[in-house]
Protein backbone atom coordinates (compact mmCIF):
# COMPACT_ATOMS: atom_id res chain seq x y z
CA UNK A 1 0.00 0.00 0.00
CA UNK A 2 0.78 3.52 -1.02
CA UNK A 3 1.41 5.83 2.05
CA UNK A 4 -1.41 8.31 1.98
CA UNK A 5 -0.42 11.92 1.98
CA UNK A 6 -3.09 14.87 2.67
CA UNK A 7 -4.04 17.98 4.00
CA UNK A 8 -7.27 19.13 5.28
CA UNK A 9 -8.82 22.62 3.92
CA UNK A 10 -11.96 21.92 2.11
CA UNK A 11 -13.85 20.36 4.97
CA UNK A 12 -12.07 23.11 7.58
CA UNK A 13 -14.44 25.52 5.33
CA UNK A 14 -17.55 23.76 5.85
CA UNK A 15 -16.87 23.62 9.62
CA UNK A 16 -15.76 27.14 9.67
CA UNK A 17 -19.29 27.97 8.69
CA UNK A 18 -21.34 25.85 10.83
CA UNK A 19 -19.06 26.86 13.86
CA UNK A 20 -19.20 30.80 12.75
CA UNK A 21 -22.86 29.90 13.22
CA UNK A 22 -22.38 28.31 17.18
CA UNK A 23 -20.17 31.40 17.73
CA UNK A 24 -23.12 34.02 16.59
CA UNK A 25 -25.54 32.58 19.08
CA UNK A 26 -23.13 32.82 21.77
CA UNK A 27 -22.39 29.12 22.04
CA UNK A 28 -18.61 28.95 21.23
CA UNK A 29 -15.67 29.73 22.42
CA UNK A 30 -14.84 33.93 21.98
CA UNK A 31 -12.25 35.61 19.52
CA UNK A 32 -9.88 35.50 22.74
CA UNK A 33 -10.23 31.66 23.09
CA UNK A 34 -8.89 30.95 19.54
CA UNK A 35 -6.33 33.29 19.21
CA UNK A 36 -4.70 32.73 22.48
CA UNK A 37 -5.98 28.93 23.18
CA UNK A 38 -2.91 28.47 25.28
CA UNK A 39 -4.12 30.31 27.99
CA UNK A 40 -7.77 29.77 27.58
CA UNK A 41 -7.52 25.85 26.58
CA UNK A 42 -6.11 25.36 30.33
CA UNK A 43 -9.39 26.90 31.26
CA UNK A 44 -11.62 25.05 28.90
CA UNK A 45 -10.29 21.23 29.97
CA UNK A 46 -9.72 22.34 33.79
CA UNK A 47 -12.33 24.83 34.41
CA UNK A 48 -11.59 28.72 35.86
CA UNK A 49 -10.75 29.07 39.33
CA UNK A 50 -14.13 28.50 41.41
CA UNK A 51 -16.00 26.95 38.37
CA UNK A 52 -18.09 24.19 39.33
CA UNK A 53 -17.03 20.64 37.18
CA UNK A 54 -19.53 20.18 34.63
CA UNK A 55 -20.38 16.29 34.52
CA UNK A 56 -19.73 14.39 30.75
CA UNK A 57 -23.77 13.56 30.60
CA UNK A 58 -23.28 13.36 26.96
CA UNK A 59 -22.17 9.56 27.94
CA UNK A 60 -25.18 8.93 28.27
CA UNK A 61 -27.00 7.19 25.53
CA UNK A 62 -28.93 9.02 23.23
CA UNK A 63 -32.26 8.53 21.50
CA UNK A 64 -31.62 5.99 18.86
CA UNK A 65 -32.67 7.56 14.97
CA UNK A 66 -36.48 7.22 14.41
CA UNK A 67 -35.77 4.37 11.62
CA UNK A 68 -32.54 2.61 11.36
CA UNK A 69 -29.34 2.32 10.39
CA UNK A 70 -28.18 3.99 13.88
CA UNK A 71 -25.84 2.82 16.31
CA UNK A 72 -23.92 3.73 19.67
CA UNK A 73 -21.47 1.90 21.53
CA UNK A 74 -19.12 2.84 24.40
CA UNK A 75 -15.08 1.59 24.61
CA UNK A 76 -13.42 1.36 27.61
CA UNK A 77 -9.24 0.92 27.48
CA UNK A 78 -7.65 0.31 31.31
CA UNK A 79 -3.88 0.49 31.07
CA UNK A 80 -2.24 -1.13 33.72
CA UNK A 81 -0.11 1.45 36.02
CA UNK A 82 2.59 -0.84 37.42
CA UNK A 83 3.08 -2.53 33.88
CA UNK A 84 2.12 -2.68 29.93
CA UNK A 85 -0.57 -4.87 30.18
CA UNK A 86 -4.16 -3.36 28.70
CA UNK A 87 -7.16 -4.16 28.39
CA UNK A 88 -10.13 -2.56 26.85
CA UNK A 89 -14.32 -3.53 26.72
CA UNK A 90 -16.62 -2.29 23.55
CA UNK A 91 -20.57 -2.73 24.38
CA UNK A 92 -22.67 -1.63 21.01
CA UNK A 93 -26.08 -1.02 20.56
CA UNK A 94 -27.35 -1.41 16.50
CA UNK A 95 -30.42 -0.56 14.79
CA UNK A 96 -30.76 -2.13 11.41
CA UNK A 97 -31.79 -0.29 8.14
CA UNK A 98 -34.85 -0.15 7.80
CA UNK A 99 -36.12 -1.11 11.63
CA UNK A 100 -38.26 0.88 13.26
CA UNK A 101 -37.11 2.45 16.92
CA UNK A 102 -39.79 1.52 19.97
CA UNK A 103 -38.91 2.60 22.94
CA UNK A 104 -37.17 0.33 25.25
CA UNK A 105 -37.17 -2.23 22.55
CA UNK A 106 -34.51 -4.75 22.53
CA UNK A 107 -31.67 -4.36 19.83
CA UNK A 108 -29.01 -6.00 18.18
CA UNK A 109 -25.71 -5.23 19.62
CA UNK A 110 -21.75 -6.50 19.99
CA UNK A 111 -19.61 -6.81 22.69
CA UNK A 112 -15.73 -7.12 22.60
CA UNK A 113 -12.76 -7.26 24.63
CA UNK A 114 -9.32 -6.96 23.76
CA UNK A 115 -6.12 -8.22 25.68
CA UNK A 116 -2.36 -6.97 25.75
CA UNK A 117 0.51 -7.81 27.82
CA UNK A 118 2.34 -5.01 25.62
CA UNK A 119 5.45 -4.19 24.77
CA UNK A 120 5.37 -5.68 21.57
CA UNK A 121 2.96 -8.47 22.68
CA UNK A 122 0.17 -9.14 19.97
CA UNK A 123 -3.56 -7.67 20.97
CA UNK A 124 -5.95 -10.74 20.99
CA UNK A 125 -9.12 -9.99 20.24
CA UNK A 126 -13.21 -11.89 21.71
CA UNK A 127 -15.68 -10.75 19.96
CA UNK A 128 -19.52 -11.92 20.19
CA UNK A 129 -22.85 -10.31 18.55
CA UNK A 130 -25.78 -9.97 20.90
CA UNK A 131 -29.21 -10.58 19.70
CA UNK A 132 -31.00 -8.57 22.79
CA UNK A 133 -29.30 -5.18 23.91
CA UNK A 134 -30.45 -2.77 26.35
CA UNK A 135 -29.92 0.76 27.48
CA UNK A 136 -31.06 3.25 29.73
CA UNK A 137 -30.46 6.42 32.18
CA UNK A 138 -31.57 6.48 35.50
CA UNK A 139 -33.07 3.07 35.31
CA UNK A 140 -35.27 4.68 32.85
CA UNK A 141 -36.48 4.02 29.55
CA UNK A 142 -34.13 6.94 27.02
CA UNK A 143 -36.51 9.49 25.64
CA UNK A 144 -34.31 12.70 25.24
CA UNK A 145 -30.79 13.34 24.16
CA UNK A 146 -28.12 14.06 26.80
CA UNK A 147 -28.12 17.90 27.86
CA UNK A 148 -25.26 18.47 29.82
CA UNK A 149 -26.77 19.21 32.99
CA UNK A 150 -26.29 15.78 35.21
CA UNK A 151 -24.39 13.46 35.54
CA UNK A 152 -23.93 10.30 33.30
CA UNK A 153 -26.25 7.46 35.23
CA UNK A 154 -27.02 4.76 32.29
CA UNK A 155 -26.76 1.25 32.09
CA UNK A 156 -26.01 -0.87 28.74
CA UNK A 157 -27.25 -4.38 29.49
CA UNK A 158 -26.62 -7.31 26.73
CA UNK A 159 -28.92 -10.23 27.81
CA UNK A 160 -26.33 -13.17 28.42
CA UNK A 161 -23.57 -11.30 28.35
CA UNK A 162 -23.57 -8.74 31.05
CA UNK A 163 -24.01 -5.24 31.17
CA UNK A 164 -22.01 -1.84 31.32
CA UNK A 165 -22.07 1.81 33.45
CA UNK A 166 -20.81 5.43 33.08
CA UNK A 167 -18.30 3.67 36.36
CA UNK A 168 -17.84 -0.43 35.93
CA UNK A 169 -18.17 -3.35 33.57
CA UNK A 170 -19.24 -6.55 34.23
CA UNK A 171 -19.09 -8.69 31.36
CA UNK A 172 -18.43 -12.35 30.04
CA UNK A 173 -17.90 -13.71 26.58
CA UNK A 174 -18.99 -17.75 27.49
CA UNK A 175 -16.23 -19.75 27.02
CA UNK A 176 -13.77 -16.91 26.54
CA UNK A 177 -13.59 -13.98 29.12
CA UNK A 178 -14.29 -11.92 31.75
CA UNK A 179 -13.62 -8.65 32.81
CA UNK A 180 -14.88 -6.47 35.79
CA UNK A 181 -13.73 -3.14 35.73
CA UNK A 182 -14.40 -0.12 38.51
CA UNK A 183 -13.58 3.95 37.54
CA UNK A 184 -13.38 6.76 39.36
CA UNK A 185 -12.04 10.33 39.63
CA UNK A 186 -12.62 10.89 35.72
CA UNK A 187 -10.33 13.21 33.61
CA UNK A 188 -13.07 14.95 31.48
CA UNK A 189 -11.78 16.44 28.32
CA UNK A 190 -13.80 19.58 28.67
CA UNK A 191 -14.60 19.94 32.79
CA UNK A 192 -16.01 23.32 32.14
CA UNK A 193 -18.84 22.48 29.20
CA UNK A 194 -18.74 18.62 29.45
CA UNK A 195 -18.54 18.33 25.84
CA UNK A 196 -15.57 16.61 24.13
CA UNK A 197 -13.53 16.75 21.17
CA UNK A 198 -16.48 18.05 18.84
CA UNK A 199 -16.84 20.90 21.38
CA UNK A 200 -20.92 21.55 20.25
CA UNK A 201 -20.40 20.08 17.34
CA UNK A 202 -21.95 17.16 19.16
CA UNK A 203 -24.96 18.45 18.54
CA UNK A 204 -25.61 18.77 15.10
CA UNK A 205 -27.16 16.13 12.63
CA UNK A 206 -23.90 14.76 11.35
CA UNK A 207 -23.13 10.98 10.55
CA UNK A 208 -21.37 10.15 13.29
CA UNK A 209 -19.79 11.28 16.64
CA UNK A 210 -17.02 11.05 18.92
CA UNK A 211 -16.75 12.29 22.62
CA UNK A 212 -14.49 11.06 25.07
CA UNK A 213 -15.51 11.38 28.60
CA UNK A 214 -12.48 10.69 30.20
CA UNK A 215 -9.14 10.47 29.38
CA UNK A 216 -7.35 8.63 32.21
CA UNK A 217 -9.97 7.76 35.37
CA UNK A 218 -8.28 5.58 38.40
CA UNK A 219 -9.40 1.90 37.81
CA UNK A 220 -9.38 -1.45 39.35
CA UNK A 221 -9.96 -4.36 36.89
CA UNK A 222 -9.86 -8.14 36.50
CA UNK A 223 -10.36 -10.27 33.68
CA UNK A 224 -10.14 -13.97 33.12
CA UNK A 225 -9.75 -15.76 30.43
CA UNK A 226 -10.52 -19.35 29.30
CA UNK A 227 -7.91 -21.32 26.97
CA UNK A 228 -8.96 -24.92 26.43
CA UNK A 229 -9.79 -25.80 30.10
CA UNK A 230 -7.86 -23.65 31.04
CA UNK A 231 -8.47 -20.19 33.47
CA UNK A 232 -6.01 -17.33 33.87
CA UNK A 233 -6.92 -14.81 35.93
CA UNK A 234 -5.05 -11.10 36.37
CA UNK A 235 -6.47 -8.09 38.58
CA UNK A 236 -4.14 -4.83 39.20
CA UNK A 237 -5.14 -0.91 39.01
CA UNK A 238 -4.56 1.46 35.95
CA UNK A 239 -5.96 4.72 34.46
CA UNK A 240 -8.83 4.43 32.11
CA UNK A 241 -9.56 6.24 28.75
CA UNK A 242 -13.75 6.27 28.20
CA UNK A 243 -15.22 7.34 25.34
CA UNK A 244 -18.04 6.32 22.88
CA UNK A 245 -19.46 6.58 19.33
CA UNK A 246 -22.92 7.17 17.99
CA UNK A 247 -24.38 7.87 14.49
CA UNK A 248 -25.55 6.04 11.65
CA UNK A 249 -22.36 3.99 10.55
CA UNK A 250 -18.66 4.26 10.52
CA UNK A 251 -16.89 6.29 7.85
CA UNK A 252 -15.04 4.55 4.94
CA UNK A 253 -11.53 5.36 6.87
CA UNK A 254 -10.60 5.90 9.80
CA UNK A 255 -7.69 6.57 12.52
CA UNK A 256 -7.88 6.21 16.03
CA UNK A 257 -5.82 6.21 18.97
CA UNK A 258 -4.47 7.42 22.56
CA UNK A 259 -2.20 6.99 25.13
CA UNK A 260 -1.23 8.19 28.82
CA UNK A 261 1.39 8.35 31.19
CA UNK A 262 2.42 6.14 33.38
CA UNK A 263 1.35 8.51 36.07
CA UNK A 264 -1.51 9.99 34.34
CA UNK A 265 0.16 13.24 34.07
CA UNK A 266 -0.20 13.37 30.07
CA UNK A 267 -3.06 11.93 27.90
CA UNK A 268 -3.21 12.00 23.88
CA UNK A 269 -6.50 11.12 21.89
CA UNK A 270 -7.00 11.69 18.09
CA UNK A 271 -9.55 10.37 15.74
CA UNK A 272 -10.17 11.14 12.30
CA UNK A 273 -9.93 10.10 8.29
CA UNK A 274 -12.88 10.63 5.38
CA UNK A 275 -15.77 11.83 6.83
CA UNK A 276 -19.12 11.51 4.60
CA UNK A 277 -21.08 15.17 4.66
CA UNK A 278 -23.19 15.14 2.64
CA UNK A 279 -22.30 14.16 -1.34
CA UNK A 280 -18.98 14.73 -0.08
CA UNK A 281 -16.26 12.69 1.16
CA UNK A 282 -13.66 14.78 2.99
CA UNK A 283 -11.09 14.50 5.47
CA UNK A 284 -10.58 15.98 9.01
CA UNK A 285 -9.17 14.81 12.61
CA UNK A 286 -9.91 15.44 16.36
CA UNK A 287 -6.95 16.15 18.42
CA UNK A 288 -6.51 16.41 21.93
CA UNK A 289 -3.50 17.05 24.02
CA UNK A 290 -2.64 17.19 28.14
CA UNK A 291 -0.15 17.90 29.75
CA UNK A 292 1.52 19.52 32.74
CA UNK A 293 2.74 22.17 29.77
CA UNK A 294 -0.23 22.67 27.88
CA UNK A 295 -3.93 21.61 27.28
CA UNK A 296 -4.49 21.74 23.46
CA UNK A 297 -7.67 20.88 20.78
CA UNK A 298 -7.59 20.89 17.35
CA UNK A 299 -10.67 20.44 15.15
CA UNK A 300 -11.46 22.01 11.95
CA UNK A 301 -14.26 23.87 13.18
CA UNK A 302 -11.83 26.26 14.60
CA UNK A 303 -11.24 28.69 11.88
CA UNK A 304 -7.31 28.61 10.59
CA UNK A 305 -6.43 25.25 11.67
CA UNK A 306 -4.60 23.12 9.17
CA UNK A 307 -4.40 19.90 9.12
CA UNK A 308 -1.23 17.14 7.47
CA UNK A 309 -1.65 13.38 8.01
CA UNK A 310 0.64 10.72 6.73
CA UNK A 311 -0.64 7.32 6.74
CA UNK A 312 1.11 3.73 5.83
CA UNK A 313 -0.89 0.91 7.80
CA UNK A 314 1.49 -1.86 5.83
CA UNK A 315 4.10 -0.80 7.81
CA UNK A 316 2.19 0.45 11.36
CA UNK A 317 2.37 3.96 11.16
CA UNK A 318 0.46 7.26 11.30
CA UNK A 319 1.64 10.62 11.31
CA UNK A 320 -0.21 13.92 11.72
CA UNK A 321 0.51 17.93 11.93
CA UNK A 322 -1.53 20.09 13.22
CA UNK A 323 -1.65 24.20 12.80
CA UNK A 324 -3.44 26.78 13.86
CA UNK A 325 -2.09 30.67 13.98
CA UNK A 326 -0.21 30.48 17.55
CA UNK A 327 0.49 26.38 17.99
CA UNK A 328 1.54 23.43 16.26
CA UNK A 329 0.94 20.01 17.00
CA UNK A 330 2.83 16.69 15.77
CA UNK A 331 1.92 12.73 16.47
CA UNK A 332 3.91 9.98 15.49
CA UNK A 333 2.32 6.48 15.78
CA UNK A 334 3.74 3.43 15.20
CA UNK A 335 2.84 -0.54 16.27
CA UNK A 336 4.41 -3.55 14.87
CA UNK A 337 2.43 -5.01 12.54
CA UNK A 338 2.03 -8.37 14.15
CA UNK A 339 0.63 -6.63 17.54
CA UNK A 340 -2.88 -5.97 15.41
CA UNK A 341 -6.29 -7.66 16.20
CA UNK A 342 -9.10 -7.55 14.61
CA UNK A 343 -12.61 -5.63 15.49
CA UNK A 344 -16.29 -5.30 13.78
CA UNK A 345 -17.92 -2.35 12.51
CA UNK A 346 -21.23 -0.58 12.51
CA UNK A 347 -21.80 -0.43 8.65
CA UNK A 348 -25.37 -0.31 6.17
CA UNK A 349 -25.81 -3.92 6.32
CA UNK A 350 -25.07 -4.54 10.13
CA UNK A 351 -22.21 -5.25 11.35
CA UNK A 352 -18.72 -6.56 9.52
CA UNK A 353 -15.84 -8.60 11.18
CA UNK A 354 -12.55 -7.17 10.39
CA UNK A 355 -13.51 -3.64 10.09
CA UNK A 356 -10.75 -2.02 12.13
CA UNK A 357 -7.45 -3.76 13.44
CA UNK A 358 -6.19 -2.62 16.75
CA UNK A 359 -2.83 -2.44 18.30
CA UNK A 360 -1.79 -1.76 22.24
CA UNK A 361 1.96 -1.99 21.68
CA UNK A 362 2.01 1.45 19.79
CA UNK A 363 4.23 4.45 20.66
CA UNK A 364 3.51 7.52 20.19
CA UNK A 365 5.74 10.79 20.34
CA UNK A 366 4.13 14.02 20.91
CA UNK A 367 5.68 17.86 20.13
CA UNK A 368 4.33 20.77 21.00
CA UNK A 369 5.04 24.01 19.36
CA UNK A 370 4.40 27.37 20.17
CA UNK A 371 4.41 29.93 17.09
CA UNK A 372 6.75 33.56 18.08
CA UNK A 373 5.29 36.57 17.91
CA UNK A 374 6.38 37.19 14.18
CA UNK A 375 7.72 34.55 14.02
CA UNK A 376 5.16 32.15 13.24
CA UNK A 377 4.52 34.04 9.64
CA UNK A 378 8.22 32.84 8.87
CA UNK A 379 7.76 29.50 10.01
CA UNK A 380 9.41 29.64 13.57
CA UNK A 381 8.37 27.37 16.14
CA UNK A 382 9.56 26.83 19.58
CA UNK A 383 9.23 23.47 21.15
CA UNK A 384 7.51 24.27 24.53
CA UNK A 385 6.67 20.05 25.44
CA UNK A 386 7.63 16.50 24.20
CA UNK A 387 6.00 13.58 25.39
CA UNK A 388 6.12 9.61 24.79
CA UNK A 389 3.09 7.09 25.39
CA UNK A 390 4.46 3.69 25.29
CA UNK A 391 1.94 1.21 25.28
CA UNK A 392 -0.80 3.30 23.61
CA UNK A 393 -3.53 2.21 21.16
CA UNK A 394 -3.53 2.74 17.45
CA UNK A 395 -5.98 1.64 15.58
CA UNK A 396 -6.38 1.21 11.35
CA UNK A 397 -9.72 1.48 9.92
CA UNK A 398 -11.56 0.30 7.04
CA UNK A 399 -9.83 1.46 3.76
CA UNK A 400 -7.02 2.62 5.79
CA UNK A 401 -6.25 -0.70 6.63
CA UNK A 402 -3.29 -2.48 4.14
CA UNK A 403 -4.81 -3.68 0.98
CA UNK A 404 -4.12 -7.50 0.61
């Protein structure tokens, strides 16, 4: 496979309007906020001084579309603290093309963990597809979108299988694993607004969505697995990335991945690739970047950022530059190709095995740039943080993955 080369403007444009549109009604962030984002992003993910935390309700599940294909699943990745070991937990609700949505109607759905010992170790992969899914918030039925105002209370229950919270998971593949999982003390990506990296974005009508709730909660986990008679148990404590998807399928490519610390002192998440709007088929990314240095987003709905992405799955690795007027921001990914598993995918016709593959022995290498006074307009950039995720996720989607 070809590595694919690109930069993002066209779709920054369409953004640029729909966001100019958030700004006007006095739902964005203000002409201070984007120019000096430095100063003002450390406000946005920590909240001012005195601001009360706004919980991430928009984990919460939302009303499924009135007639499907719709979908929303949560993903849960625990990386160990005293080692490399990871393991993650993906619970999916799915609402076929052409079904009609009742209310507290039972669904199709998947369920998935994935297992690492790291460090080069390959990702192994259980997968199962449910045939009667469940969700809702308070112990209630959903009949409303998440609003931001409370906190995330819903349970996602798979009949058979187990069920999943906005805090634990309690799940068993039959035959093949179990995990039980406890979080706490989140790290929201946006503690002022609860919204993640869409920003209000979230809530237009577009295809498909990403928000991240947390990007490194304290955990406790266990998780068993079964080998031909045979039971291997490991427990231990780690920090937790949470996030979830919903929309009507996955987009024909796709990047994903993050990584933290081993003290939870740094956290990278980034998601993008083609994104269907419309007739169109363009390309944008979601970055976003902690640190004790700096607290960064990028999104193209943020008028002058720039995106450049680099990617060659056949050989494990992703790169990706982004630019607004005052910052630059660089990731390089990389996983050895043998450290992949294999995941399903949301898609028209339900749901397709080998859809994504998945790696948790990647590393990643962060650098973050601050842009002169001046000097910016002559390309000079000052390295103001550097940071390495060992043991991160990366993960290849769809017609990003390497052709045959």
């Amino acid at each position: 496979m070809v590595p694919m080369i690109g930069k993002s403007y066209p779709l920054g444009i369409l953004w640029t309007a729909c966001f100019c549109g958030l700004v006007a009604c006095g739902q964005g962030p203000t002409q201070t906020e984007l120019l000096y984002p430095e100063s003002s992003l450390a406000d946005l993910v920590t909240g001012p001084a005195g601001a009360e935390l706004v919980p991430s309700s928009l984990h919460d599940p939302h009303r499924p579309a009135a007639v499907g294909p719709w979908f929303e699943g949560w993903y849960t990745r625990i990386v160990d603290v005293g080692g490399s070991r990871s393991v993650a937990v993906i619970g999916t609700s799915y609402l076929p093309p052409g079904m009609v949505y009742t209310p507290g109607m039972h669904m199709p759905g998947y369920l998935a963990v994935l297992v690492s010992e790291g460090d080069g170790a390959p990702t192994y992969s259980y997968e199962v597809y449910c045939d009667r899914v469940t969700f809702r918030v308070g112990g209630e039925i959903v009949s409303d979108n998440p609003d931001l105002k409370s906190p995330a209370d819903f349970e996602w229950t798979a009949e058979g299988y187990g069920s999943i919270t906005e805090d634990s998971i309690d799940v068993t593949i039959p035959g093949l694993v179990t995990v039980k999982a406890q979080m706490s003390e989140p790290v929201p990506w946006n503690a002022r607004t609860g919204t993640g990296p869409e920003g209000f974005m979230s809530f237009l009508p577009l295809p498909l969505h990403w928000h991240v709730a947390s990007l490194g909660s304290a955990a406790e986990y266990q998780y068993t697995i079964e080998d031909q008679g045979q039971s291997r148990s490991v427990a231990g404590t780690g920090w937790a990335h949470q996030e979830k998807n919903w929309g009507e399928i996955f987009p024909p490519a796709w990047i994903w991945g993050e990584g933290v610390t081993g003290n939870n002192s740094a956290q990278i998440a980034f998601a993008g690739g083609k994104a269907a709007l419309g007739p169109f088929t363009l390309t944008t990314w979601l970055v976003g970047f902690r640190s004790p240095a700096v607290a960064w987003d990028f999104r193209a709905s943020i008028p002058g950022t720039i995106f450049h992405s680099e990617i060659d799955a056949c050989s494990g690795q992703y790169f990706l530059q982004a630019t607004n007027a005052v910052q630059t921001l660089t990731i390089e990914a990389s996983a050895p190709l043998d450290t992949f598993a294999s995941v399903s995918i949301p898609t028209e016709d339900g749901y397709r095995p080998n859809g994504g593959i998945e790696s948790f022995s990647a590393d990643i290498i962060v650098r973050a740039y601050r842009h002169d006074p001046l000097g910016g307009l002559l390309g000079i950039k000052r390295l103001v943080d550097e940071q390495f995720f060992t043991n991160a996720a990366l993960e290849f989607g769809a017609d990003y993955q390497c052709a045959p």
